[in-house]
Protein backbone atom coordinates (compact mmCIF):
# COMPACT_ATOMS: atom_id res chain seq x y z
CA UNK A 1 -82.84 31.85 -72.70
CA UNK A 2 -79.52 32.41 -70.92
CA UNK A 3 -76.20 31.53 -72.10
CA UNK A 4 -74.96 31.54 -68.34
CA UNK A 5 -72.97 28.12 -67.55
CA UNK A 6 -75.30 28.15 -64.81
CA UNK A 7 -78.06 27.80 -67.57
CA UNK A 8 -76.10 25.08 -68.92
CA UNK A 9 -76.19 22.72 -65.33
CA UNK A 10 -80.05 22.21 -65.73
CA UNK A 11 -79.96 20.96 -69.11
CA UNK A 12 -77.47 18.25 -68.10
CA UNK A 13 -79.65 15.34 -68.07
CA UNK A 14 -80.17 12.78 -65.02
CA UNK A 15 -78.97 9.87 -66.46
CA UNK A 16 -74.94 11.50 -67.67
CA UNK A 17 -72.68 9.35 -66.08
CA UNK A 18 -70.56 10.64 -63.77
CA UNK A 19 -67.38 9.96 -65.75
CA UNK A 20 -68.62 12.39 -68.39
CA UNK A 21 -69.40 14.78 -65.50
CA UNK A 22 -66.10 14.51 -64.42
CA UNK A 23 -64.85 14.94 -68.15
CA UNK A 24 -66.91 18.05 -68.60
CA UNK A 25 -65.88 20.11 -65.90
CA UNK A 26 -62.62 19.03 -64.82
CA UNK A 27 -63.67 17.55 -61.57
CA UNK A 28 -62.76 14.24 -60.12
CA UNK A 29 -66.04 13.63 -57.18
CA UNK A 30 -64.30 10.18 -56.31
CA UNK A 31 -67.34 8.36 -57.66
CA UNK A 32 -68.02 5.44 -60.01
CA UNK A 33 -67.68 6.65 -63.94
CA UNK A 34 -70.20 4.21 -64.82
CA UNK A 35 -72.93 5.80 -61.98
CA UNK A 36 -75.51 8.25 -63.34
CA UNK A 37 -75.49 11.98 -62.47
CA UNK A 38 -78.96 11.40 -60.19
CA UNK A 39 -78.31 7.94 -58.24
CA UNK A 40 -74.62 9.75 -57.38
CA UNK A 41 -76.97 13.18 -56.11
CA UNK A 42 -79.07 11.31 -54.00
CA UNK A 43 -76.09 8.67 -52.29
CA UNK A 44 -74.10 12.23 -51.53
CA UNK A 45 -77.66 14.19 -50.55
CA UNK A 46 -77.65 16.59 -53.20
CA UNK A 47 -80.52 18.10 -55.19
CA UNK A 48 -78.72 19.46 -58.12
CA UNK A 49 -75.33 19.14 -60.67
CA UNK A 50 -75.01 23.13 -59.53
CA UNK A 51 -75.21 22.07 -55.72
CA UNK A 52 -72.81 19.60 -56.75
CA UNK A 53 -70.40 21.48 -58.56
CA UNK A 54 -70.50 24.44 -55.34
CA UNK A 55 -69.76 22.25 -52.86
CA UNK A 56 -68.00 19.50 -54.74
């Protein structure tokens, strides 16, 4: 397994709330806290936290 912080954005589970996103990696998206990581990929048209965090 790697220990890559690229290894770590697939093991963040859907459901995180975007507040503890935010937390995490020192990122403000301009979403709700309260919304979960995959309804907040889908409203902005992203597939992934690591697309995301790229492009974010």
């Amino acid at each position: 397994m790697q220990n890559t912080k690229s290894s770590q954005f697939g093991k963040k589970r859907e459901n995180t709330q975007m507040g503890t996103i935010e937390k995490m990696y020192g990122k403000d998206f301009g979403g709700r806290n309260d919304k979960e990581l995959w309804d907040y990929l889908k409203d902005i048209g992203y597939k992934s936290l690591s697309e995301l965090l790229r492009n974010g």
